[in-house]
Protein backbone atom coordinates (compact mmCIF):
# COMPACT_ATOMS: atom_id res chain seq x y z
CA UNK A 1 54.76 43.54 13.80
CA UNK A 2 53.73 41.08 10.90
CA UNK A 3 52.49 38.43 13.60
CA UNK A 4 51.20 40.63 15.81
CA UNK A 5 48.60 42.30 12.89
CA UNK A 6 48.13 38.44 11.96
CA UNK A 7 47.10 37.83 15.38
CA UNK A 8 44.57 40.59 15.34
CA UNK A 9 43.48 39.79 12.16
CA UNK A 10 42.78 36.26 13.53
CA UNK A 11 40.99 37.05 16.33
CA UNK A 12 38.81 39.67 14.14
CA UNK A 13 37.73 37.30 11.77
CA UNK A 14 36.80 34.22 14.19
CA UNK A 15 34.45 36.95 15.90
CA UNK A 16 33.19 37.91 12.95
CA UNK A 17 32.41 34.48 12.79
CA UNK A 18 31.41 33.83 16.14
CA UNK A 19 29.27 36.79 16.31
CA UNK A 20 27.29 36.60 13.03
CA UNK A 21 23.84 34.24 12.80
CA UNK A 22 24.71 30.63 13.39
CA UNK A 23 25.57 28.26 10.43
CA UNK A 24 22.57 25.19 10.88
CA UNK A 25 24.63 21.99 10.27
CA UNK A 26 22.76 19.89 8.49
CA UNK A 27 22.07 16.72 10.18
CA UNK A 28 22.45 12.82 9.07
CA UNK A 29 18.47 11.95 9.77
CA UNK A 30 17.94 7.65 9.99
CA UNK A 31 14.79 5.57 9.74
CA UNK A 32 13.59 3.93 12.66
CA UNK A 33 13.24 0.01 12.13
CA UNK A 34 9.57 0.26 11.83
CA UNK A 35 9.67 3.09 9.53
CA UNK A 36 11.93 1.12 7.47
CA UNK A 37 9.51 -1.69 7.42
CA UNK A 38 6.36 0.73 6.12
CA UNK A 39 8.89 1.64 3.47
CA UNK A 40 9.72 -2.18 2.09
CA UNK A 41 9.20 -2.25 -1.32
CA UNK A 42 6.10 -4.66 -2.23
CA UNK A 43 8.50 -6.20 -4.60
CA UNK A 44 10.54 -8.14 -1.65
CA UNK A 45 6.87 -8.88 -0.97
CA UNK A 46 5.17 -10.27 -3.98
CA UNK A 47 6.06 -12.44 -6.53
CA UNK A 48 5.10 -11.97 -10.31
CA UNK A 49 3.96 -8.52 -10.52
CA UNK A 50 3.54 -8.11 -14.10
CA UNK A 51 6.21 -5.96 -15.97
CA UNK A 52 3.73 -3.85 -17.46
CA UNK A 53 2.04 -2.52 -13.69
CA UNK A 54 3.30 0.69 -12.72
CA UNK A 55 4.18 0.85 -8.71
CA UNK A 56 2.32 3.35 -6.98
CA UNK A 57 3.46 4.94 -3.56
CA UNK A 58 1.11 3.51 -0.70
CA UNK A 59 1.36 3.17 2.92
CA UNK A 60 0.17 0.60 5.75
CA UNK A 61 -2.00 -1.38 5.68
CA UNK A 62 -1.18 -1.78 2.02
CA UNK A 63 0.94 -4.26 1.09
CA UNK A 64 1.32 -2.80 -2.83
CA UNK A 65 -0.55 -0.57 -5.31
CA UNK A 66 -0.38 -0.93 -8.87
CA UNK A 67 -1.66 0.95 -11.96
CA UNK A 68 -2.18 -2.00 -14.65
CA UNK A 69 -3.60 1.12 -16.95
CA UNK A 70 -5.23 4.27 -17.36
CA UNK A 71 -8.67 3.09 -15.50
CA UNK A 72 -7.66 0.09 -13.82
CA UNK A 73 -6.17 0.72 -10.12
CA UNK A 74 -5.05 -2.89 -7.75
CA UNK A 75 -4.19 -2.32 -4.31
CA UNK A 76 -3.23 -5.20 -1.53
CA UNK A 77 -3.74 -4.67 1.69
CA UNK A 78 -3.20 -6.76 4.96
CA UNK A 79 -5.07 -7.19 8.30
CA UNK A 80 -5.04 -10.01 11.34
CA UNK A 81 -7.37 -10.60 13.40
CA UNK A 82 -11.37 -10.05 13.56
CA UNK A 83 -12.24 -8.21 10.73
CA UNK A 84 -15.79 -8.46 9.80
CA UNK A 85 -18.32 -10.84 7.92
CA UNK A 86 -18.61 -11.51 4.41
CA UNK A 87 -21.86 -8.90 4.60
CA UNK A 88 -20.34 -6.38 6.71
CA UNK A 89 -17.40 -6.29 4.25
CA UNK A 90 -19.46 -6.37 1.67
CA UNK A 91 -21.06 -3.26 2.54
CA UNK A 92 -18.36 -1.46 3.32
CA UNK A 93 -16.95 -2.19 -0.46
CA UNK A 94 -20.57 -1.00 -2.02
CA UNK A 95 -20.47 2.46 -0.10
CA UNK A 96 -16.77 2.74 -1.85
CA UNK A 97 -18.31 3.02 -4.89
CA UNK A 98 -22.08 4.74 -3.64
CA UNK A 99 -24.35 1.83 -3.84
CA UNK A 100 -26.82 0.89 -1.02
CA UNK A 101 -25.85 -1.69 1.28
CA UNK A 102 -27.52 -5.18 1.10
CA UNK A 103 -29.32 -7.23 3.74
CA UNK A 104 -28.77 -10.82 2.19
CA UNK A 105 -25.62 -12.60 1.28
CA UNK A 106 -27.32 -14.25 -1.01
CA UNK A 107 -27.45 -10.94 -3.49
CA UNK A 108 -23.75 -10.73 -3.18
CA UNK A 109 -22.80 -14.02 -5.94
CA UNK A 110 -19.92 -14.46 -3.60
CA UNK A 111 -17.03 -17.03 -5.30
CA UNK A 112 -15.92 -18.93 -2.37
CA UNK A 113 -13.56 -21.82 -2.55
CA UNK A 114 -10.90 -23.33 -0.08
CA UNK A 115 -7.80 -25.79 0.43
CA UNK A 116 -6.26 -26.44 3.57
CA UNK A 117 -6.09 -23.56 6.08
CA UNK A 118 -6.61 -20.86 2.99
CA UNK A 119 -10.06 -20.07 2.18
CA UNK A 120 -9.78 -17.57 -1.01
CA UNK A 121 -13.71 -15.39 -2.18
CA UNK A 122 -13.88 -13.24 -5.01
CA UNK A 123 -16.61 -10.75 -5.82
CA UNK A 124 -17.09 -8.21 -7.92
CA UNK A 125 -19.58 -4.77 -7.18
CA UNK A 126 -20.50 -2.33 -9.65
CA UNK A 127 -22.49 1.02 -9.99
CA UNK A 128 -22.58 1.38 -13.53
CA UNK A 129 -19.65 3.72 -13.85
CA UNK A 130 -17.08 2.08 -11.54
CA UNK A 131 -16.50 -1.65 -10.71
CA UNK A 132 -14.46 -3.23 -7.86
CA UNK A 133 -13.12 -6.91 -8.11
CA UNK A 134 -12.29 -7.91 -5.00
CA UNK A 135 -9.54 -11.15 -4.27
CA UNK A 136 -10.37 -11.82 0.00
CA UNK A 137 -7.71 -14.48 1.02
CA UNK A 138 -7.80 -15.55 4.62
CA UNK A 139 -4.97 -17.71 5.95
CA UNK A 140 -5.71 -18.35 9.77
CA UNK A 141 -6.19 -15.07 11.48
CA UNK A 142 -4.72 -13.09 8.44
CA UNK A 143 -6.51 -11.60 5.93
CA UNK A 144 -5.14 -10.23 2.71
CA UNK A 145 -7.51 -8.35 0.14
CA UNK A 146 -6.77 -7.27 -3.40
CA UNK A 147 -9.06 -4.98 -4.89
CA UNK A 148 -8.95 -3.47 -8.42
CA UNK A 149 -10.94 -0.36 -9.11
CA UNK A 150 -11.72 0.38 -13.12
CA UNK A 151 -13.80 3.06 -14.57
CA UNK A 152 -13.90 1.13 -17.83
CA UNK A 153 -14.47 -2.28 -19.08
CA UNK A 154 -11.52 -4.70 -17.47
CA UNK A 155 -10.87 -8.66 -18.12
CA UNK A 156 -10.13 -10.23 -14.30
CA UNK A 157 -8.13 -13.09 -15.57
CA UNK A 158 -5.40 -11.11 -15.96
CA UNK A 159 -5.16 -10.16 -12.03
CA UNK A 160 -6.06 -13.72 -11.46
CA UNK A 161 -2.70 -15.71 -12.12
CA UNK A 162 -0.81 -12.64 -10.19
CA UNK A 163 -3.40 -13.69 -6.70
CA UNK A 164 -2.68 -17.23 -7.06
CA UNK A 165 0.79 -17.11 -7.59
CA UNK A 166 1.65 -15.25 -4.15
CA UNK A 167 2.78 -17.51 -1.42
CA UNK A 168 0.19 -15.74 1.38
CA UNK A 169 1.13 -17.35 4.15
CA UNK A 170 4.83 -15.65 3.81
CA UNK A 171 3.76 -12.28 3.02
């Protein structure tokens, strides 16, 4: 008699079971290899990112995005192949921060320099309120730009020895 009610009893609760809403089993979810890659920490990137820059989320085609203090934002980004002239780039920079574009290089005071198969410009565009300094390193068909944004008064040199000390043409 006892087995028999523990039979019943069995088969009661497993359809109570069966019979109520189904339990979702949560599920084991995996990156895909490129979405792995997207999510590479800049640090296996770059080399000598100061201790005091806080790492900011980013995504493609950043490479890295730092806060190096309350006003001052640097982002590195990545690109290959045909990506503009120095004016069309230019340009596209200036309307980043509202200003008009230009018609003439030679208003730009481009910094250009080069060694080997690197050629490295710097420039830096301002509206009054805002200033970009922009790092544009080109290393055959790949192009790598820094940019830091501040809203407030900002020394360069000390983005300048974090630029030269990254090993571009591994990145």
């Amino acid at each position: 008699m006892v087995s028999s009610f523990l039979v019943i009893f069995i088969f009661f609760l497993n359809y109570i079971i069966v019979a109520s809403e189904p339990i979702e089993v949560p599920r084991e979810s995996y990156l895909t290899f490129q979405e792995f890659l997207n999510e590479k920490s800049s640090d296996t990137l770059l080399k000598s990112v100061p201790a005091d820059w806080l790492a900011l989320t980013f995504k493609p085609p950043l490479l890295g995005k730092y806060k190096i203090n309350d006003f001052t934002i640097l982002s590195i980004s990545k690109f290959t192949g045909p990506i503009g002239n120095e004016l069309s780039n230019i340009n596209r920079w200036r309307s980043q921060i509202n200003l008009d574009p230009i018609y003439d290089l030679k208003k730009a005071e481009f910094k250009k320099s080069s060694n080997s198969n690197v050629v490295k410009r710097e420039i830096e565009i301002s509206n009054g309120d805002r200033t970009l300094f922009i790092f544009w390193i080109t290393e055959k068909e790949t192009h790598f730009f820094v940019k830091v944004e501040t809203l407030k008064s900002f020394d360069i040199k000390r983005v300048r020895p974090f630029v030269e000390s990254q090993s571009w043409q591994n990145i």
